[in-house]
PDB file of N, CA and C in Angstrom:
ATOM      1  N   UNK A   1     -64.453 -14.994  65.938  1.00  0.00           N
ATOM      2  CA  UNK A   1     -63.324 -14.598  65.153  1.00  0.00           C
ATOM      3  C   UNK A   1     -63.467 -13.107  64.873  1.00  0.00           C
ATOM      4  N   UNK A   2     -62.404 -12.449  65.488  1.00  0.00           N
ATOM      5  CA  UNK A   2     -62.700 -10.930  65.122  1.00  0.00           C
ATOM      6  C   UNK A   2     -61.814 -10.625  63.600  1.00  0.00           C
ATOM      7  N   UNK A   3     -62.089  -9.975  62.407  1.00  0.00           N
ATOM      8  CA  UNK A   3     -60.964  -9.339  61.171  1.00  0.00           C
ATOM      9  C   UNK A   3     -61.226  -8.439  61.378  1.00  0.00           C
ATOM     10  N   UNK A   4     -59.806  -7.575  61.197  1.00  0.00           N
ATOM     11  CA  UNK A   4     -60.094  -6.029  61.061  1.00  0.00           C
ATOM     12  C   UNK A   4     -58.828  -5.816  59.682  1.00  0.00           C
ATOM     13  N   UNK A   5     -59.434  -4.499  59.050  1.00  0.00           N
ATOM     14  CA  UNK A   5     -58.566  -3.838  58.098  1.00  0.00           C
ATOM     15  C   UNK A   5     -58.434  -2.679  57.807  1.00  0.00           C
ATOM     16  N   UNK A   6     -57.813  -2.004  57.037  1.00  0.00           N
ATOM     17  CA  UNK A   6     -58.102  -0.246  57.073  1.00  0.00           C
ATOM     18  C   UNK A   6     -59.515   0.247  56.561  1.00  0.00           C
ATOM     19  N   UNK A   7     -60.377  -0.633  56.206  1.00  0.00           N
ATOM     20  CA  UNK A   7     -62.101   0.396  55.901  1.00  0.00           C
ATOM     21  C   UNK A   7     -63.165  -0.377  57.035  1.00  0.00           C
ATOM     22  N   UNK A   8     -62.086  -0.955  58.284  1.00  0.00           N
ATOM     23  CA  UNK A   8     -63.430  -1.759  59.361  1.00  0.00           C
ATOM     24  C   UNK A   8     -62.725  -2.715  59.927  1.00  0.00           C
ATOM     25  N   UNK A   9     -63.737  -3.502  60.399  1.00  0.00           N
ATOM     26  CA  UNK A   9     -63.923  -4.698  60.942  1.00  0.00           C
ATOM     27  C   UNK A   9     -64.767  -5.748  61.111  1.00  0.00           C
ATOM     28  N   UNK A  10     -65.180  -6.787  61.864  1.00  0.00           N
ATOM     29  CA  UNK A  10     -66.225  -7.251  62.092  1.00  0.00           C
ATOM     30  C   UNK A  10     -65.867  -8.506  63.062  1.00  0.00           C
ATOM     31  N   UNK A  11     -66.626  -9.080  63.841  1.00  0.00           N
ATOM     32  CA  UNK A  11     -66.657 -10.260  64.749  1.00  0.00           C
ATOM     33  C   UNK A  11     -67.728 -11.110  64.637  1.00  0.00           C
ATOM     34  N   UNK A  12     -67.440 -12.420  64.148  1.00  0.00           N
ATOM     35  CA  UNK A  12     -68.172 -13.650  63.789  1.00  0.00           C
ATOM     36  C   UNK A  12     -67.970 -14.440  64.863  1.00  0.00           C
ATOM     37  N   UNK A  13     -69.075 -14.658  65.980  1.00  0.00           N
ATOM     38  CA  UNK A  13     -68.909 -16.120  66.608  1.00  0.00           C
ATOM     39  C   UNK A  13     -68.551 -17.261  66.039  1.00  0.00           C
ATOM     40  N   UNK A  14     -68.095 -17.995  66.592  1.00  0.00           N
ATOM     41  CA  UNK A  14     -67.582 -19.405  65.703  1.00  0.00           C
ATOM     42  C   UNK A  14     -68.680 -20.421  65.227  1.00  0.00           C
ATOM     43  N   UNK A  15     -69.545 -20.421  66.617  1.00  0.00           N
ATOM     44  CA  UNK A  15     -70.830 -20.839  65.591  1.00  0.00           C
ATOM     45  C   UNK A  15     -71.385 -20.613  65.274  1.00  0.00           C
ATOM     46  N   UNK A  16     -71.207 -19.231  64.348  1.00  0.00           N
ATOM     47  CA  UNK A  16     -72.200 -18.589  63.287  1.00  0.00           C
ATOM     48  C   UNK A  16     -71.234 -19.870  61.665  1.00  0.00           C
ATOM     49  N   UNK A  17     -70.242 -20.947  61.936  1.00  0.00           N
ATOM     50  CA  UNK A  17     -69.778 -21.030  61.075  1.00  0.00           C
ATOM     51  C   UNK A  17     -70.051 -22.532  60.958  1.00  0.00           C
ATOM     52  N   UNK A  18     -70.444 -22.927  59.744  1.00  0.00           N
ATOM     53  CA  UNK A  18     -70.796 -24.193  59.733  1.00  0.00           C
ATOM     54  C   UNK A  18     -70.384 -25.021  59.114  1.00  0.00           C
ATOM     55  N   UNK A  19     -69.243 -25.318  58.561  1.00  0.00           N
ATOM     56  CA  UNK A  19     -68.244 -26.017  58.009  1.00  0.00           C
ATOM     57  C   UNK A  19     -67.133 -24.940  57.772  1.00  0.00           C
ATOM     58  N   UNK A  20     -65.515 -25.945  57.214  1.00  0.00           N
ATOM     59  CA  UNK A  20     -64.574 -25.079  56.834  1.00  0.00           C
ATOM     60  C   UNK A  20     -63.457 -25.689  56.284  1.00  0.00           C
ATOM     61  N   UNK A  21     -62.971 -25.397  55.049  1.00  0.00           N
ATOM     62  CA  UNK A  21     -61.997 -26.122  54.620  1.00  0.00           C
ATOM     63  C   UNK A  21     -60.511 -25.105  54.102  1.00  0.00           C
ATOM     64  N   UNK A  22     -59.427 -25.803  53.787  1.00  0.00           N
ATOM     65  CA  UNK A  22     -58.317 -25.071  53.299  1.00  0.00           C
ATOM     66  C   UNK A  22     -57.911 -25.752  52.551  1.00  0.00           C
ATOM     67  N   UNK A  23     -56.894 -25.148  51.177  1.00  0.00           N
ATOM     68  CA  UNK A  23     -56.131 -25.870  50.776  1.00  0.00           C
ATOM     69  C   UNK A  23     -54.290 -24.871  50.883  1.00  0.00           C
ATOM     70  N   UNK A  24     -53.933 -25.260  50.132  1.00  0.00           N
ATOM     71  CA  UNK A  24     -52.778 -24.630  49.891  1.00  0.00           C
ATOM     72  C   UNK A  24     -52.479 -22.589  49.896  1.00  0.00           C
ATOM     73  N   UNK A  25     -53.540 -22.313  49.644  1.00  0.00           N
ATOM     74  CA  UNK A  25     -53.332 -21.021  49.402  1.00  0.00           C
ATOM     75  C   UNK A  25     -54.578 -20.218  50.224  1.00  0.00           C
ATOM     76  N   UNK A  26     -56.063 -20.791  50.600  1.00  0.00           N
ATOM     77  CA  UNK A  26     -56.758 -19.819  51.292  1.00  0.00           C
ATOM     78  C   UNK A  26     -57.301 -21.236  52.774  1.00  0.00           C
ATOM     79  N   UNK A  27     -58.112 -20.158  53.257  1.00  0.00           N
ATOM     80  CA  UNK A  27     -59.119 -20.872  54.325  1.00  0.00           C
ATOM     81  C   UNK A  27     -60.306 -20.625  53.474  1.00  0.00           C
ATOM     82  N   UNK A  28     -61.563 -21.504  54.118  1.00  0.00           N
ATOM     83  CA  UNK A  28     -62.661 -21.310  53.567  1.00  0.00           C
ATOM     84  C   UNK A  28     -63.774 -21.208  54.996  1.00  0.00           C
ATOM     85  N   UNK A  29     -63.932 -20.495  55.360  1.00  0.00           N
ATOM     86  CA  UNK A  29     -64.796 -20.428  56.183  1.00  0.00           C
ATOM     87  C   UNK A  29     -66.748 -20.420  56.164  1.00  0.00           C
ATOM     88  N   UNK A  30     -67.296 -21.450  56.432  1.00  0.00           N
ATOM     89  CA  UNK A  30     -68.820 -21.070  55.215  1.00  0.00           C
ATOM     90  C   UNK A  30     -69.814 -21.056  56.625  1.00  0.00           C
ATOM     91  N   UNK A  31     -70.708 -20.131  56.229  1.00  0.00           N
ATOM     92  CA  UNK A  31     -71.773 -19.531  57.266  1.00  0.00           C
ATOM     93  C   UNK A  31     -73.178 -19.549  56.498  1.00  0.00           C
ATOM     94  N   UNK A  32     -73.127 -20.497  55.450  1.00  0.00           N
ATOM     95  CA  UNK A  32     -74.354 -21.307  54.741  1.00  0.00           C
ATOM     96  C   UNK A  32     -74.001 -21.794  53.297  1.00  0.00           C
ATOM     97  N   UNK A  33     -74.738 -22.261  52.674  1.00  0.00           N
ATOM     98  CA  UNK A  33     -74.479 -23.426  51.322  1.00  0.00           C
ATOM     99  C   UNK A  33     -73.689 -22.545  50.427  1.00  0.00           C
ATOM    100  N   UNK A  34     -74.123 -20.695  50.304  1.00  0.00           N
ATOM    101  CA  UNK A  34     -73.233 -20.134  49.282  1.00  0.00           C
ATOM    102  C   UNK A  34     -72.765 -19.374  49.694  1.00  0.00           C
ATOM    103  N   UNK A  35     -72.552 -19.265  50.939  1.00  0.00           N
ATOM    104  CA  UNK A  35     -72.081 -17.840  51.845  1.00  0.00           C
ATOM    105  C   UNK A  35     -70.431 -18.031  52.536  1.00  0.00           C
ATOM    106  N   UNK A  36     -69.565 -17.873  51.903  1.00  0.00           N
ATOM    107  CA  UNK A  36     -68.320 -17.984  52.838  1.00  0.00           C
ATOM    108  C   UNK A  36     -67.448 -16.963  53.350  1.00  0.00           C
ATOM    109  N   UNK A  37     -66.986 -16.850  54.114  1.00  0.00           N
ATOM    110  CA  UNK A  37     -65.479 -16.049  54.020  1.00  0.00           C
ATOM    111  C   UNK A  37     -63.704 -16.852  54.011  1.00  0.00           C
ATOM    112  N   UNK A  38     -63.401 -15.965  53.093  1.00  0.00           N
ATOM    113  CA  UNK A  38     -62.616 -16.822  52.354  1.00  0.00           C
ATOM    114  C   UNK A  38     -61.115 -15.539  53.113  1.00  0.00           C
ATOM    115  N   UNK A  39     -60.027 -16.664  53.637  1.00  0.00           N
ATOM    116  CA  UNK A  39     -59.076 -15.708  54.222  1.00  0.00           C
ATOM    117  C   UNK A  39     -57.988 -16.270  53.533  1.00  0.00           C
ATOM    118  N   UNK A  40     -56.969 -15.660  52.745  1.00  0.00           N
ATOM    119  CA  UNK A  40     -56.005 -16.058  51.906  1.00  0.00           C
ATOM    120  C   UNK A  40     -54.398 -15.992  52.880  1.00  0.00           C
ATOM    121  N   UNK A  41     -53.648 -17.374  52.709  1.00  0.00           N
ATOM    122  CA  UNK A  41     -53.083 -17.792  53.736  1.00  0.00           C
ATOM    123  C   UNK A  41     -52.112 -16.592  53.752  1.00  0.00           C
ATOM    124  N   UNK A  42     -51.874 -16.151  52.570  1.00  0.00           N
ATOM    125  CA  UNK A  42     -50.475 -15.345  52.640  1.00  0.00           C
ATOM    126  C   UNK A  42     -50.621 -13.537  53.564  1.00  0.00           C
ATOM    127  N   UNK A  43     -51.648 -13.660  54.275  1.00  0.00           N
ATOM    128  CA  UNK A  43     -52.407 -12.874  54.994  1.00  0.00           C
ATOM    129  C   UNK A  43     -51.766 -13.318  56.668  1.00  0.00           C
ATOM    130  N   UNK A  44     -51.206 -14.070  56.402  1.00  0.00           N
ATOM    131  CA  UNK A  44     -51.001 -15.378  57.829  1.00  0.00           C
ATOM    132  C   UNK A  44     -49.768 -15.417  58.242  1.00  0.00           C
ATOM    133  N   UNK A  45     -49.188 -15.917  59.062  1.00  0.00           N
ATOM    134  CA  UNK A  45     -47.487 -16.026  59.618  1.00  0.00           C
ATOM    135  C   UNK A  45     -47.637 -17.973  59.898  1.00  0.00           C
ATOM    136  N   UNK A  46     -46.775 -18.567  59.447  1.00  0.00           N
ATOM    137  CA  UNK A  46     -47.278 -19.788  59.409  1.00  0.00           C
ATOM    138  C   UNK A  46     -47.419 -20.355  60.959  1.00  0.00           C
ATOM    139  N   UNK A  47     -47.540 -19.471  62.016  1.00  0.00           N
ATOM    140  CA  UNK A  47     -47.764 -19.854  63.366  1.00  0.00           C
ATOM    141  C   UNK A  47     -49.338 -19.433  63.585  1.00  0.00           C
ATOM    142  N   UNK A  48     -49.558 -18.664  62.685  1.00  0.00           N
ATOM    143  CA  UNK A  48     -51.129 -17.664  62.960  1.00  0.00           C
ATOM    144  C   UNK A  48     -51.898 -18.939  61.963  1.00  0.00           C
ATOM    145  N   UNK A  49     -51.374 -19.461  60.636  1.00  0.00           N
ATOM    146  CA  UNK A  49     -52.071 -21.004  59.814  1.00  0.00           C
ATOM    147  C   UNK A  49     -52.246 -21.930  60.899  1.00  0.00           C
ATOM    148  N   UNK A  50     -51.061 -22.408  61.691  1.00  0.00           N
ATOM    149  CA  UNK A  50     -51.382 -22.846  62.008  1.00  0.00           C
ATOM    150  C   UNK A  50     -52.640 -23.003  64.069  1.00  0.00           C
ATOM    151  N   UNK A  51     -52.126 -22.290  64.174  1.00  0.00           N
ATOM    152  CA  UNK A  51     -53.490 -21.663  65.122  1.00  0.00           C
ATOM    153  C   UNK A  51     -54.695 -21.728  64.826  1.00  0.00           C
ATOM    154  N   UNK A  52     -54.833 -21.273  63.670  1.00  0.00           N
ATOM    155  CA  UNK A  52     -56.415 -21.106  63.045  1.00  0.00           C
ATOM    156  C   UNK A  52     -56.731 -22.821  62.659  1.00  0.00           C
ATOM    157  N   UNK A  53     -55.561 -23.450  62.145  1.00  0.00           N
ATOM    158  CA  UNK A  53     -56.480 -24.904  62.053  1.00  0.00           C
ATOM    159  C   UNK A  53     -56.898 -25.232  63.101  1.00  0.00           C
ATOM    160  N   UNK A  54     -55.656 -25.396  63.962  1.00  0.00           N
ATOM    161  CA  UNK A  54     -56.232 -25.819  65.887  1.00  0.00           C
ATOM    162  C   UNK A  54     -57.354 -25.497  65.964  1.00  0.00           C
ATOM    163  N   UNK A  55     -57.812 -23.663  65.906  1.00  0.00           N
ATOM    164  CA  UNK A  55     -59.168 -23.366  66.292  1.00  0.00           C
ATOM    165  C   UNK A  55     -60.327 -24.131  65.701  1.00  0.00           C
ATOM    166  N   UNK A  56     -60.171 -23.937  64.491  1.00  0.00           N
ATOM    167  CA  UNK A  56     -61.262 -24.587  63.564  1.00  0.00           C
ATOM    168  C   UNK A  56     -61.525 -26.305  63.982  1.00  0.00           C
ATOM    169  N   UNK A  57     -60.384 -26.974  63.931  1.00  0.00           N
ATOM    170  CA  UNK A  57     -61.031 -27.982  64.338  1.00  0.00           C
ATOM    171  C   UNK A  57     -61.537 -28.835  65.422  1.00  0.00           C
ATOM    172  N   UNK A  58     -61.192 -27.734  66.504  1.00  0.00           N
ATOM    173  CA  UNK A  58     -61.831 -27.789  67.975  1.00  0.00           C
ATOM    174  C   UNK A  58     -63.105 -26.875  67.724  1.00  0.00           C
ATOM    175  N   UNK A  59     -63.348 -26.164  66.979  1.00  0.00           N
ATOM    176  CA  UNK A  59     -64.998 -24.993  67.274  1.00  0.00           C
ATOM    177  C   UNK A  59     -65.714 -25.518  65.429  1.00  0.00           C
ATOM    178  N   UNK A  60     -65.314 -25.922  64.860  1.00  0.00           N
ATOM    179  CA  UNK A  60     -66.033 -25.888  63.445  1.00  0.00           C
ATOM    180  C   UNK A  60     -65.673 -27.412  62.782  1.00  0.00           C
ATOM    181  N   UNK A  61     -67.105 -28.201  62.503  1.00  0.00           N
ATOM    182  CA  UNK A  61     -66.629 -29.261  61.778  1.00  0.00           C
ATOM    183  C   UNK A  61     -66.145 -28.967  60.179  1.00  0.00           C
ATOM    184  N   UNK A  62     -64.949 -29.743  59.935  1.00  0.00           N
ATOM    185  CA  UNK A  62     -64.244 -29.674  58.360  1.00  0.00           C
ATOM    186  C   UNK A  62     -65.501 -30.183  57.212  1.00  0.00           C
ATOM    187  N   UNK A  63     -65.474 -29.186  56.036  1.00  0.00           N
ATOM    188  CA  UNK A  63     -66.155 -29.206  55.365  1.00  0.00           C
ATOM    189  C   UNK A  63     -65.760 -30.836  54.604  1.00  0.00           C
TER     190      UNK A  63
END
């Protein structure tokens, strides 16, 4: 998964990610017991939400 924004970027393999959940308003992406990245949906186009579930639940088991 590559993010980029105006102070960077960064690229996370998918299985650097080891569970992942969403609800209504963010993703939760977790890369250990207290470590997550957290992507807030309204960041999203509801074709890009839904893409990212597809991905996730073909490359990352749901938390």
């Amino acid at each position: 998964m590559t993010l980029t924004n105006e102070q960077g970027g960064a690229t996370i393999p998918w299985s650097d990610f080891l569970k992942w959940a969403d609800n209504d308003r963010v993703f939760l992406l977790f890369q250990g017991p207290r470590l997550f990245n957290m992507l807030p949906k309204r960041a999203l186009t509801a074709a890009q939400i839904d893409d990212l579930r597809r991905i996730l639940a073909a490359k990352v088991k749901p938390a």
